[in-house]
N, C-alpha and C. Protein backbone atom coordinates (compact mmCIF):
# COMPACT_ATOMS: atom_id res chain seq x y z
N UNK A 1 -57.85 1.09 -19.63
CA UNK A 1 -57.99 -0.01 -20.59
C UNK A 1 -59.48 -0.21 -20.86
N UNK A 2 -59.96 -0.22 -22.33
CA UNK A 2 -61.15 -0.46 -22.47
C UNK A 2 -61.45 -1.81 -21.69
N UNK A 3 -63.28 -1.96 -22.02
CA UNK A 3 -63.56 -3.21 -21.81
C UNK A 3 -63.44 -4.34 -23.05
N UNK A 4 -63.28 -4.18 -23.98
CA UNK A 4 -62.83 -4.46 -25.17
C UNK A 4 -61.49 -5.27 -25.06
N UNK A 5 -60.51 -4.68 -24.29
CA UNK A 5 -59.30 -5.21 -24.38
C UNK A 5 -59.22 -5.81 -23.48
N UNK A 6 -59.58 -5.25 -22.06
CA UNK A 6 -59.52 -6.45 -20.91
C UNK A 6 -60.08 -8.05 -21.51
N UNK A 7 -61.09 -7.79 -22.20
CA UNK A 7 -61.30 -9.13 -22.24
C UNK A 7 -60.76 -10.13 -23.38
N UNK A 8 -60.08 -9.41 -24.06
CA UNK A 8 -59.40 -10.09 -24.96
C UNK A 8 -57.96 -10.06 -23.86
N UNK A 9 -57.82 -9.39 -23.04
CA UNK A 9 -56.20 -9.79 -22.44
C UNK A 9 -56.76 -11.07 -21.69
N UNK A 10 -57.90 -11.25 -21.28
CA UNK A 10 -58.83 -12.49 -20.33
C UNK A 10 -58.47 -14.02 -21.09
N UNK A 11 -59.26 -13.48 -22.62
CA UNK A 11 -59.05 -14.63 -24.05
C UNK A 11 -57.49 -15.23 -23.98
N UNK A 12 -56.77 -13.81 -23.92
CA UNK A 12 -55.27 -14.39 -24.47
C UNK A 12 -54.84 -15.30 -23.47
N UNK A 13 -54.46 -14.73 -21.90
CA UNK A 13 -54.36 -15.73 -20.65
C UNK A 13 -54.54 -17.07 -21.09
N UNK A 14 -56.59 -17.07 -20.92
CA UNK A 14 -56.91 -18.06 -21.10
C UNK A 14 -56.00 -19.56 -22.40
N UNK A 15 -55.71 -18.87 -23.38
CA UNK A 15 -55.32 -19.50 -24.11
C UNK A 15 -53.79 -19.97 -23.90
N UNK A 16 -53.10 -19.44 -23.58
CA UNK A 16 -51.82 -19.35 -22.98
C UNK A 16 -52.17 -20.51 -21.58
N UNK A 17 -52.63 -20.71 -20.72
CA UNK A 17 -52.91 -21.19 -19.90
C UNK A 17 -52.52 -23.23 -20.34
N UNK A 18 -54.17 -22.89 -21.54
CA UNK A 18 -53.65 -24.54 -22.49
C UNK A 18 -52.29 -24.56 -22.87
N UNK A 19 -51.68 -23.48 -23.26
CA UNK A 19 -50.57 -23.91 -24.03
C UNK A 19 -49.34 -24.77 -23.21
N UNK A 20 -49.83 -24.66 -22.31
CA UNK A 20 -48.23 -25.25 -20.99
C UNK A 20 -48.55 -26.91 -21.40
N UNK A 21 -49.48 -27.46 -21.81
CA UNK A 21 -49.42 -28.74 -22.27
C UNK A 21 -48.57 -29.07 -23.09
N UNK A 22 -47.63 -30.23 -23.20
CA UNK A 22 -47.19 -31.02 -24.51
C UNK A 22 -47.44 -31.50 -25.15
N UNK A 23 -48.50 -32.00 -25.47
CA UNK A 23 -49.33 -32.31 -26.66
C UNK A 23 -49.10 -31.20 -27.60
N UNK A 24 -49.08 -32.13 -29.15
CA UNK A 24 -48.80 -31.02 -30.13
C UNK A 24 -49.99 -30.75 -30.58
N UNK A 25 -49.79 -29.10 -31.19
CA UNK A 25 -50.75 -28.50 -31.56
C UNK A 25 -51.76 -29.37 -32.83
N UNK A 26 -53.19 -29.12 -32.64
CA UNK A 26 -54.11 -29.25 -33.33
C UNK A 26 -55.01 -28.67 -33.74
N UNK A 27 -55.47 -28.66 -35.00
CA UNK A 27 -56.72 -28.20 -35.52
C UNK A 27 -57.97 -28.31 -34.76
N UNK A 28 -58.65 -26.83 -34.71
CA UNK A 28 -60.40 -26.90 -33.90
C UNK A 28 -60.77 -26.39 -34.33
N UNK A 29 -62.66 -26.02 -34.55
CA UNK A 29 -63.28 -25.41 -35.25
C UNK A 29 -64.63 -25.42 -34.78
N UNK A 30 -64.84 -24.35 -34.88
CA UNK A 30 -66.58 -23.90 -34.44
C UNK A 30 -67.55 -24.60 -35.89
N UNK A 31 -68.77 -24.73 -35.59
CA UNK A 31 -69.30 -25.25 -36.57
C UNK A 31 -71.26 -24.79 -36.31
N UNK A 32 -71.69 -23.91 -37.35
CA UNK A 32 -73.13 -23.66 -36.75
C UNK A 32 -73.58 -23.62 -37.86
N UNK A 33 -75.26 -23.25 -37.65
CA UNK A 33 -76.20 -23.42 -38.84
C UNK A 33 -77.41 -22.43 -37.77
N UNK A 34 -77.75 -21.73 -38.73
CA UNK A 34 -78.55 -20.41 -38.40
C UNK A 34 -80.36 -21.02 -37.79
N UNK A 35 -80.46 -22.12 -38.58
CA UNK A 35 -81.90 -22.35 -37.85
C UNK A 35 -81.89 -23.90 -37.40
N UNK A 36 -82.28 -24.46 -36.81
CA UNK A 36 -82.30 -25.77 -36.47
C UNK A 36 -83.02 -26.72 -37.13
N UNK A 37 -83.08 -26.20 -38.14
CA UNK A 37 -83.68 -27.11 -39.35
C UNK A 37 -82.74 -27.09 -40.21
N UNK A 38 -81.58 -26.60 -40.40
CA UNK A 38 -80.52 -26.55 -41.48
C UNK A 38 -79.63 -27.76 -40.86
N UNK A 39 -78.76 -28.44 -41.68
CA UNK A 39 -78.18 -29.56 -41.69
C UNK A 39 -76.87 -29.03 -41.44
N UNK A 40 -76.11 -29.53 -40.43
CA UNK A 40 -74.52 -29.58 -40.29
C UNK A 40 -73.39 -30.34 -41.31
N UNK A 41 -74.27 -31.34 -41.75
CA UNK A 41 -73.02 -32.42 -42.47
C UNK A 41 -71.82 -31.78 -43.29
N UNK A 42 -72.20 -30.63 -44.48
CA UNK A 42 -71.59 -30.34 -45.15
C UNK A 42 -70.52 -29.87 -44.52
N UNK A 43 -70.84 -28.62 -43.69
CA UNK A 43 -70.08 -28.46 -43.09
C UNK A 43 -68.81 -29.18 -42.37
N UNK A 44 -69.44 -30.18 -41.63
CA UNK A 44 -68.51 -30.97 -40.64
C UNK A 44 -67.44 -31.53 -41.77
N UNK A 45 -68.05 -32.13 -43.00
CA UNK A 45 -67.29 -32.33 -44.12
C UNK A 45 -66.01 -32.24 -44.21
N UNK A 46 -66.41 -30.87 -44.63
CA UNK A 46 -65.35 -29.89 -45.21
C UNK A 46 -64.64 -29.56 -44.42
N UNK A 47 -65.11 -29.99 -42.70
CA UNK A 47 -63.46 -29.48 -41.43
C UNK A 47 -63.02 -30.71 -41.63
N UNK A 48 -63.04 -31.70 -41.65
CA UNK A 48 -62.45 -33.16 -41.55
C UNK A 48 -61.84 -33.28 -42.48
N UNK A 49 -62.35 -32.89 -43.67
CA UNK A 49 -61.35 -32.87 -44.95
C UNK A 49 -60.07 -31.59 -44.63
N UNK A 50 -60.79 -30.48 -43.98
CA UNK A 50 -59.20 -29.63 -43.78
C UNK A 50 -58.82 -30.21 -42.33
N UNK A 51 -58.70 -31.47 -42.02
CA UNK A 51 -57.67 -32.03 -40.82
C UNK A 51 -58.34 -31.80 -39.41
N UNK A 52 -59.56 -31.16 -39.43
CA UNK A 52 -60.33 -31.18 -38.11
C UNK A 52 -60.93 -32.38 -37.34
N UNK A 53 -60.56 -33.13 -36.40
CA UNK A 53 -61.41 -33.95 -36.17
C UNK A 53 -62.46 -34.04 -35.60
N UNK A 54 -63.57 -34.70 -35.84
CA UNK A 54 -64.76 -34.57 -35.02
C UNK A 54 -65.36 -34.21 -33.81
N UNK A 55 -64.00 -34.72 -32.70
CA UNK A 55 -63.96 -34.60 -31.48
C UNK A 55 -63.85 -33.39 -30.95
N UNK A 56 -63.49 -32.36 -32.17
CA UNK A 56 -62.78 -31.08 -32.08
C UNK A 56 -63.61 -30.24 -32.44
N UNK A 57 -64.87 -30.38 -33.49
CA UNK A 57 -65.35 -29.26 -33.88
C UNK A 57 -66.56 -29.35 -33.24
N UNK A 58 -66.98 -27.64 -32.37
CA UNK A 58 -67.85 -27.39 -31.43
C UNK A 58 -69.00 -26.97 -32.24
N UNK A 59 -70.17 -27.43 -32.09
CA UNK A 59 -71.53 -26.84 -32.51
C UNK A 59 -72.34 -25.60 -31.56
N UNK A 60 -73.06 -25.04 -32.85
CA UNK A 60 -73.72 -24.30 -32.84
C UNK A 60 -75.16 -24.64 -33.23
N UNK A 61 -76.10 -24.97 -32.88
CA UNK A 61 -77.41 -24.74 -33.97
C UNK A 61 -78.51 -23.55 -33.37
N UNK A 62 -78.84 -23.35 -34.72
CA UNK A 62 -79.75 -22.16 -34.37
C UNK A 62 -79.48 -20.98 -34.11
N UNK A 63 -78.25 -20.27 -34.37
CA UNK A 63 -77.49 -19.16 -33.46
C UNK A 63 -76.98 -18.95 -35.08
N UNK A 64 -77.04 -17.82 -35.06
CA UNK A 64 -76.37 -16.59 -36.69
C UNK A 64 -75.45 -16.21 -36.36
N UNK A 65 -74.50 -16.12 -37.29
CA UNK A 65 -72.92 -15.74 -36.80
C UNK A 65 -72.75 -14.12 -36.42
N UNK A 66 -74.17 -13.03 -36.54
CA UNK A 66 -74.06 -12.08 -35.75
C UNK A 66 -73.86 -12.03 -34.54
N UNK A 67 -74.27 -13.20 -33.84
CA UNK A 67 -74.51 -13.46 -32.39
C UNK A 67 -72.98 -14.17 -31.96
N UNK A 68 -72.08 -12.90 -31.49
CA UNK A 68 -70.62 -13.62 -31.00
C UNK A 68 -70.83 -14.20 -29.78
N UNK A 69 -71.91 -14.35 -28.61
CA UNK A 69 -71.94 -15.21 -27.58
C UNK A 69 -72.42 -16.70 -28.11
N UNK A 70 -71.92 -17.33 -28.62
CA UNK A 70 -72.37 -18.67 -29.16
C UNK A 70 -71.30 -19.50 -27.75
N UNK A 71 -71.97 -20.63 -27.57
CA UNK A 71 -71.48 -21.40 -26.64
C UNK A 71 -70.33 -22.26 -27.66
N UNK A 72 -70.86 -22.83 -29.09
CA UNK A 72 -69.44 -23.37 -29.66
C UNK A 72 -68.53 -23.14 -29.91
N UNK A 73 -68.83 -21.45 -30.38
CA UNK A 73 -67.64 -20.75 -30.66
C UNK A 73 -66.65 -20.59 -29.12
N UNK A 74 -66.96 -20.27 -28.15
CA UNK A 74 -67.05 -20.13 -26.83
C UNK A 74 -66.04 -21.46 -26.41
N UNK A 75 -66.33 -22.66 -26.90
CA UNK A 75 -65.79 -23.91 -26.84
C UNK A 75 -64.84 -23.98 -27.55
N UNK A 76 -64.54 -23.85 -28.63
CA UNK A 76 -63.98 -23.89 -29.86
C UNK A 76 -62.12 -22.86 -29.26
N UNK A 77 -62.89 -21.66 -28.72
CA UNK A 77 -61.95 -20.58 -28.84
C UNK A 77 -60.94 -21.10 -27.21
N UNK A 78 -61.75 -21.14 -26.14
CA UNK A 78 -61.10 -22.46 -25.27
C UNK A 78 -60.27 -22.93 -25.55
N UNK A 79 -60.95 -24.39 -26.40
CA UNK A 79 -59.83 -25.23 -26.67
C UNK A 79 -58.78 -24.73 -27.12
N UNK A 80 -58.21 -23.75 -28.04
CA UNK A 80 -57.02 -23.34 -28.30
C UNK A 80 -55.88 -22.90 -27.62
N UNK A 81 -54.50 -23.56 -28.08
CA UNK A 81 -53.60 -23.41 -27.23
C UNK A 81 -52.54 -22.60 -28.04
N UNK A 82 -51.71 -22.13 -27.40
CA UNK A 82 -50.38 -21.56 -28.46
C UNK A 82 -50.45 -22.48 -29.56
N UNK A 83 -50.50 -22.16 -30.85
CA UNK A 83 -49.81 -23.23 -31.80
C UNK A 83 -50.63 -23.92 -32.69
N UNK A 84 -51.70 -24.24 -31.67
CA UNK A 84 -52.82 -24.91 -32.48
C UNK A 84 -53.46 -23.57 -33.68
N UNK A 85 -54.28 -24.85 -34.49
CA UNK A 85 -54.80 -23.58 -35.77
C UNK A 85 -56.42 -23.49 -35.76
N UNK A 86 -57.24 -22.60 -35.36
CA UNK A 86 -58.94 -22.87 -35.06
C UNK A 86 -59.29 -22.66 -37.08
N UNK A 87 -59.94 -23.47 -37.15
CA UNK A 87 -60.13 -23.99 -39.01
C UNK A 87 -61.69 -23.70 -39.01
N UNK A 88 -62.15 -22.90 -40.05
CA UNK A 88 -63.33 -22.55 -40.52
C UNK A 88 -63.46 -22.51 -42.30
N UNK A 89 -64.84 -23.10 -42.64
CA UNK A 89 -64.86 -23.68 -43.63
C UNK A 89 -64.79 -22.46 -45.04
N UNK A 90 -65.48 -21.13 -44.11
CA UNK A 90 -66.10 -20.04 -44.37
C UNK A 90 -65.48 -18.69 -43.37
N UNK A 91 -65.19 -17.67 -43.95
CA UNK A 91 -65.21 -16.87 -42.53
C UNK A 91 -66.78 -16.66 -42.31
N UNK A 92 -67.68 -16.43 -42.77
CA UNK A 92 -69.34 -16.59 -42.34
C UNK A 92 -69.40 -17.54 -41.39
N UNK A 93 -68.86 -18.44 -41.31
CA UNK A 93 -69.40 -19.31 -40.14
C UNK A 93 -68.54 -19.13 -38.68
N UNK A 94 -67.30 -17.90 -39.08
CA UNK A 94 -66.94 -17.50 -37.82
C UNK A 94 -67.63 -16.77 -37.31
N UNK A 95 -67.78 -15.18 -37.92
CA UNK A 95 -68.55 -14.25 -38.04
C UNK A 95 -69.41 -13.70 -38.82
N UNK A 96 -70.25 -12.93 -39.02
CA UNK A 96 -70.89 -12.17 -39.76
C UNK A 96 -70.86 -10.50 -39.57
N UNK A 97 -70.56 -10.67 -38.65
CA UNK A 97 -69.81 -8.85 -38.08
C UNK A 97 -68.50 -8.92 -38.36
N UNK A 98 -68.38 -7.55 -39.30
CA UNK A 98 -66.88 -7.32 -39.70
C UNK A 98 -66.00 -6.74 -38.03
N UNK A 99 -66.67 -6.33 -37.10
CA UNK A 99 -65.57 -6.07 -36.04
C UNK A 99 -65.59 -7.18 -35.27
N UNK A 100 -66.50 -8.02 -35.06
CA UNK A 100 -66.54 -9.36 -34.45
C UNK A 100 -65.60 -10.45 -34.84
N UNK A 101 -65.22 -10.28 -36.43
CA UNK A 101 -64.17 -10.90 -37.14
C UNK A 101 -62.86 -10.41 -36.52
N UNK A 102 -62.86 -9.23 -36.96
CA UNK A 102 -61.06 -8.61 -36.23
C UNK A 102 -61.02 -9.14 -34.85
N UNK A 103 -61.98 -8.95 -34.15
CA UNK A 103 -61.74 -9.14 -32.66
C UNK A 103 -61.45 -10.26 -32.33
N UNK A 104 -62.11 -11.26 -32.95
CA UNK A 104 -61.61 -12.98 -32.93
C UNK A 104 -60.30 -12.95 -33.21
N UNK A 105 -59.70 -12.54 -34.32
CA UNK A 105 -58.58 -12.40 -35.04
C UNK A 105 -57.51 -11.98 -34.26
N UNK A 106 -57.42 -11.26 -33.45
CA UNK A 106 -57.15 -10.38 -32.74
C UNK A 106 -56.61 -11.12 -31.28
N UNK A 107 -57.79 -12.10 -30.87
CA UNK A 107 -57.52 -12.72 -29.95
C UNK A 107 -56.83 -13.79 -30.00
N UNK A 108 -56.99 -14.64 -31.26
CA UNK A 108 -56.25 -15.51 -31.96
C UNK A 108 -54.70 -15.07 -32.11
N UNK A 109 -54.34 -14.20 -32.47
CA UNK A 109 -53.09 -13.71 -32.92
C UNK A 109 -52.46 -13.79 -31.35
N UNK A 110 -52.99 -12.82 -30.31
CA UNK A 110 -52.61 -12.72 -29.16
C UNK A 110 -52.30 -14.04 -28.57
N UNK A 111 -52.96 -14.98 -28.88
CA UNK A 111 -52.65 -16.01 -27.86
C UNK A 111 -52.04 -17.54 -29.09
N UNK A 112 -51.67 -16.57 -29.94
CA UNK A 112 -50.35 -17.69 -30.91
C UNK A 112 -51.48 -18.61 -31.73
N UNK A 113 -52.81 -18.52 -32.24
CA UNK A 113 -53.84 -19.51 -32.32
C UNK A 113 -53.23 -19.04 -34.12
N UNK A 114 -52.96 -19.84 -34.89
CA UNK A 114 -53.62 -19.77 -36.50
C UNK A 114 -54.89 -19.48 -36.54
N UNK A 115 -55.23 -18.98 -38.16
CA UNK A 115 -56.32 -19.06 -38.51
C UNK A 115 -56.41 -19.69 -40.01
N UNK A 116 -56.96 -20.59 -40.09
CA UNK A 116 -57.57 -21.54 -41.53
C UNK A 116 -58.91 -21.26 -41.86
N UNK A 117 -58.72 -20.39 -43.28
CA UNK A 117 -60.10 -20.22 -43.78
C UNK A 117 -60.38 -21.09 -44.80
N UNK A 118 -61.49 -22.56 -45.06
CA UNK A 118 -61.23 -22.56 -46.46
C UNK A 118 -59.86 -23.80 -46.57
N UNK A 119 -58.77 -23.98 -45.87
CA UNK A 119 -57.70 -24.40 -46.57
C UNK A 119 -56.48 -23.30 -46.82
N UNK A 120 -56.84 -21.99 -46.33
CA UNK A 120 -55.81 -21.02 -46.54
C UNK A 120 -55.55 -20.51 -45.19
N UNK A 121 -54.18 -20.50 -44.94
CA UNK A 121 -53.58 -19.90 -43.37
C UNK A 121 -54.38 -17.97 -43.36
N UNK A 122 -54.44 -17.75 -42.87
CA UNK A 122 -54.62 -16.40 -42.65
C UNK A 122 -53.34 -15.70 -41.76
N UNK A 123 -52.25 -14.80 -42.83
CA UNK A 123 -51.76 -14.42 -42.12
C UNK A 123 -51.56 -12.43 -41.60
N UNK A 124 -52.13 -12.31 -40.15
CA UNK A 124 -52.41 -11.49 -39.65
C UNK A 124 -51.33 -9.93 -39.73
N UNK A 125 -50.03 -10.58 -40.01
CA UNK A 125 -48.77 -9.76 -40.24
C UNK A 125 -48.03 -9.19 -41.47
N UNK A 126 -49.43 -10.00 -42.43
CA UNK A 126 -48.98 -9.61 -43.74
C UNK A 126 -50.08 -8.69 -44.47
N UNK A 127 -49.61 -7.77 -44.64
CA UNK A 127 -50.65 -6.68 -45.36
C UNK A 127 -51.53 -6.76 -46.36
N UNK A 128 -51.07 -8.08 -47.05
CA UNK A 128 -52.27 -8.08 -48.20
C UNK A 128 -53.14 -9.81 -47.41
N UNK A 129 -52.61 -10.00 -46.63
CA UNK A 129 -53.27 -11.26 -45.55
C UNK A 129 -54.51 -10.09 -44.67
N UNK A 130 -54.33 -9.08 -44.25
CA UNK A 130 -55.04 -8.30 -43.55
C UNK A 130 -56.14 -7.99 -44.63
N UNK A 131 -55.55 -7.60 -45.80
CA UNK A 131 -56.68 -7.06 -46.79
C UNK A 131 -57.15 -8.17 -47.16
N UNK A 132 -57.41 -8.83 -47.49
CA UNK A 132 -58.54 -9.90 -47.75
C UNK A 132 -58.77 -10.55 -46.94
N UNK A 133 -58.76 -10.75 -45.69
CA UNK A 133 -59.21 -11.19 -44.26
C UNK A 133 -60.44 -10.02 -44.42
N UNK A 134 -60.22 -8.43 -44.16
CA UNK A 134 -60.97 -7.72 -43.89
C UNK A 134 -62.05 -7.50 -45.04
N UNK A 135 -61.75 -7.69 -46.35
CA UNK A 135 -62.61 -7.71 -47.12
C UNK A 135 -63.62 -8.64 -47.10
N UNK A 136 -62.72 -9.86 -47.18
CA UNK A 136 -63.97 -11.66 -46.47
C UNK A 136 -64.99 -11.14 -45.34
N UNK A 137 -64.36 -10.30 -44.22
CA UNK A 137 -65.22 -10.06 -43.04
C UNK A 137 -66.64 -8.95 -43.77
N UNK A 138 -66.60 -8.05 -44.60
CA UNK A 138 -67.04 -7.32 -45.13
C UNK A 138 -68.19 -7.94 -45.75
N UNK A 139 -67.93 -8.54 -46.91
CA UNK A 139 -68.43 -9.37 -47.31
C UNK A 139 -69.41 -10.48 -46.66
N UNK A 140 -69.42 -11.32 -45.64
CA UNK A 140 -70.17 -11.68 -44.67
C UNK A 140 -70.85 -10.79 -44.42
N UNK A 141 -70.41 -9.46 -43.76
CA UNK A 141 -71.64 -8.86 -42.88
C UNK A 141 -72.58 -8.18 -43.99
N UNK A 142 -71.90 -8.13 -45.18
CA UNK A 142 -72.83 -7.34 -46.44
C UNK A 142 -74.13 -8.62 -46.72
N UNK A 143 -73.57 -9.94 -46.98
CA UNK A 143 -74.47 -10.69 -46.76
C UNK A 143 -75.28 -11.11 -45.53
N UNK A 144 -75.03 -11.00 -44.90
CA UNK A 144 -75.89 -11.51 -43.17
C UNK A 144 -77.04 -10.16 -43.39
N UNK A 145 -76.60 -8.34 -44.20
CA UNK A 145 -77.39 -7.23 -44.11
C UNK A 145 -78.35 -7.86 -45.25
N UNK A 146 -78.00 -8.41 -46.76
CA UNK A 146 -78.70 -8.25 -47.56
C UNK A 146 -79.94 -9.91 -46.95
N UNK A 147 -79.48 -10.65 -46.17
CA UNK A 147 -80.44 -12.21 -45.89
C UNK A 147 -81.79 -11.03 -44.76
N UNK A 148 -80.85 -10.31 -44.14
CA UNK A 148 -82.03 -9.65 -43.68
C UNK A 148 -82.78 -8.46 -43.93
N UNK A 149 -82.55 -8.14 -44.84
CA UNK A 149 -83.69 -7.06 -45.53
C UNK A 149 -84.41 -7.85 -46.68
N UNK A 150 -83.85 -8.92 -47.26
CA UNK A 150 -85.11 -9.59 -47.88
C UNK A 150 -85.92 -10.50 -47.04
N UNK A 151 -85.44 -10.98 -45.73
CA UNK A 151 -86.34 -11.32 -44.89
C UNK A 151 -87.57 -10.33 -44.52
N UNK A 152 -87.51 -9.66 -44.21
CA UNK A 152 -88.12 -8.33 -43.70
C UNK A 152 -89.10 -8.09 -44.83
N UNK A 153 -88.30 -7.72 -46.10
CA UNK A 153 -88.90 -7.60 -47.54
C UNK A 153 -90.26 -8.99 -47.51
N UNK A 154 -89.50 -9.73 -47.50
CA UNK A 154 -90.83 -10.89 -47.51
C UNK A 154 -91.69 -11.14 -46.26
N UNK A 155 -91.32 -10.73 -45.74
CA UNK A 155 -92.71 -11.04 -44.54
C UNK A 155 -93.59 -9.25 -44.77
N UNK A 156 -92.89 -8.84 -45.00
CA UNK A 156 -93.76 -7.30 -45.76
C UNK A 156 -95.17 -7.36 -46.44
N UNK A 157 -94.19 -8.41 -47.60
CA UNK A 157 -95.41 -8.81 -48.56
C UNK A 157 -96.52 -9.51 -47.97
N UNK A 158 -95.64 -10.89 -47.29
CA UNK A 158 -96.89 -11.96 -46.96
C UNK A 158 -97.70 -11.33 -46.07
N UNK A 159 -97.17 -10.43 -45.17
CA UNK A 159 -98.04 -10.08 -43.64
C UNK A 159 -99.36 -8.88 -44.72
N UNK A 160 -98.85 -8.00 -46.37
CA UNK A 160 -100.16 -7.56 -46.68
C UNK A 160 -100.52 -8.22 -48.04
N UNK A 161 -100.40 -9.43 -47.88
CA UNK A 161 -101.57 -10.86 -48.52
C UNK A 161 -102.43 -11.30 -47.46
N UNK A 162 -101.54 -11.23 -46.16
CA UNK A 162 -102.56 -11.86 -45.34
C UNK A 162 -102.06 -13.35 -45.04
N UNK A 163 -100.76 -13.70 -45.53
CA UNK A 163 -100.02 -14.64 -44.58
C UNK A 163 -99.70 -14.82 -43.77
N UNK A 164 -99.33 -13.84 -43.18
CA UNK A 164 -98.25 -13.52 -42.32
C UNK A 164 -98.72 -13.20 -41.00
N UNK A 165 -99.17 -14.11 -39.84
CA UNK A 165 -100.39 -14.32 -38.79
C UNK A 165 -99.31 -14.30 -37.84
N UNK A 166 -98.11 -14.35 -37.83
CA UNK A 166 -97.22 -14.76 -36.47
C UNK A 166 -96.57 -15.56 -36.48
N UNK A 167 -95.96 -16.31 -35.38
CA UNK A 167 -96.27 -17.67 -34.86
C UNK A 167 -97.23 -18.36 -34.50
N UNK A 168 -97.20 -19.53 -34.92
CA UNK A 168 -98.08 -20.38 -34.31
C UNK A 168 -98.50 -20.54 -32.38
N UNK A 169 -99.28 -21.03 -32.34
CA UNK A 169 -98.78 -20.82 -30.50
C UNK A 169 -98.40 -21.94 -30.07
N UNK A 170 -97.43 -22.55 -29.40
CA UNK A 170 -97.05 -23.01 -28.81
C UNK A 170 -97.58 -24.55 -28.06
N UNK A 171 -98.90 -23.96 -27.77
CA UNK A 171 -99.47 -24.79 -26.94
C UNK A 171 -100.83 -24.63 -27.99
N UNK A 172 -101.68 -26.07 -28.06
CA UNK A 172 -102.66 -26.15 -28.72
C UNK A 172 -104.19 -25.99 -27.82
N UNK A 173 -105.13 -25.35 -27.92
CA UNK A 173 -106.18 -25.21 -27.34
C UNK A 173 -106.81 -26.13 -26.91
């Protein structure tokens, strides 16, 4: 068995584990913003408006949805029990890696979790639900490639203007 799957058989357990509760299933949701100067509100918004409650949706700041060790997501994927539905506003704000997407997906399915993109169920068993799941995932990581080659592109320029000095340091002299 890969390591790949062990740990999604780890995920599924885990999730299965919550499910022995009676409490009925609920909406959860990861929630991040790439630099810690970007604002959450909209976001949080738009889960509350799709039935998320506050109490429920786990943060992220500062962390890019390339980075699948996020502690909210981490929280987020936890909380889920058989039944419940994990709700994202965006698939970008699940992932930005198209295999990081399936693999969530993947683990979700295994351990009975919905997926809400947006306001739309994602369903994993239906073939044209797979094709535009995988295209959305595509799409993210095409954007997360194109935010960073014009990053790159622009510090190119500024670093031969003579902007482009570093960071600042830390500590002042």
């Amino acid at each position: 068995m890969a390591a790949g799957d062990t740990k999604r058989s780890q995920n599924a357990a885990t999730y299965r584990q919550h499910s022995q509760s009676p409490v009925p299933p609920v909406p959860v949701s990861p929630a991040r913003c790439s630099t810690d100067s970007q604002d959450l509100t909209a976001q949080q918004d738009g889960l509350t408006a799709l039935g998320v409650k506050p109490s429920r949706i786990y943060v992220d700041h500062g962390l890019t949805g390339r980075n699948r060790d996020r502690p909210g997501l981490r929280e987020a994927l936890a909380a889920c029990r058989s039944g419940d539905t994990l709700v994202v506003t965006k698939l970008d704000r699940l992932a930005r890696s198209h295999p990081d997407a399936r693999d969530i997906v993947e683990e979700l399915t295994a351990a009975e979790v919905k997926l809400n993109i947006g306001g739309s169920l994602h369903d994993p068993n239906d073939p044209i639900g797979r094709l535009l799941f995988n295209v959305l995932a595509m799409i993210a990581e095409f954007e997360s490639d194109l935010i960073r080659m014009r990053t790159r592109e622009g510090m190119k320029v500024a670093k031969a203007k003579g902007r482009l000095r570093g960071k600042s340091p830390k500590l002042s002299p």
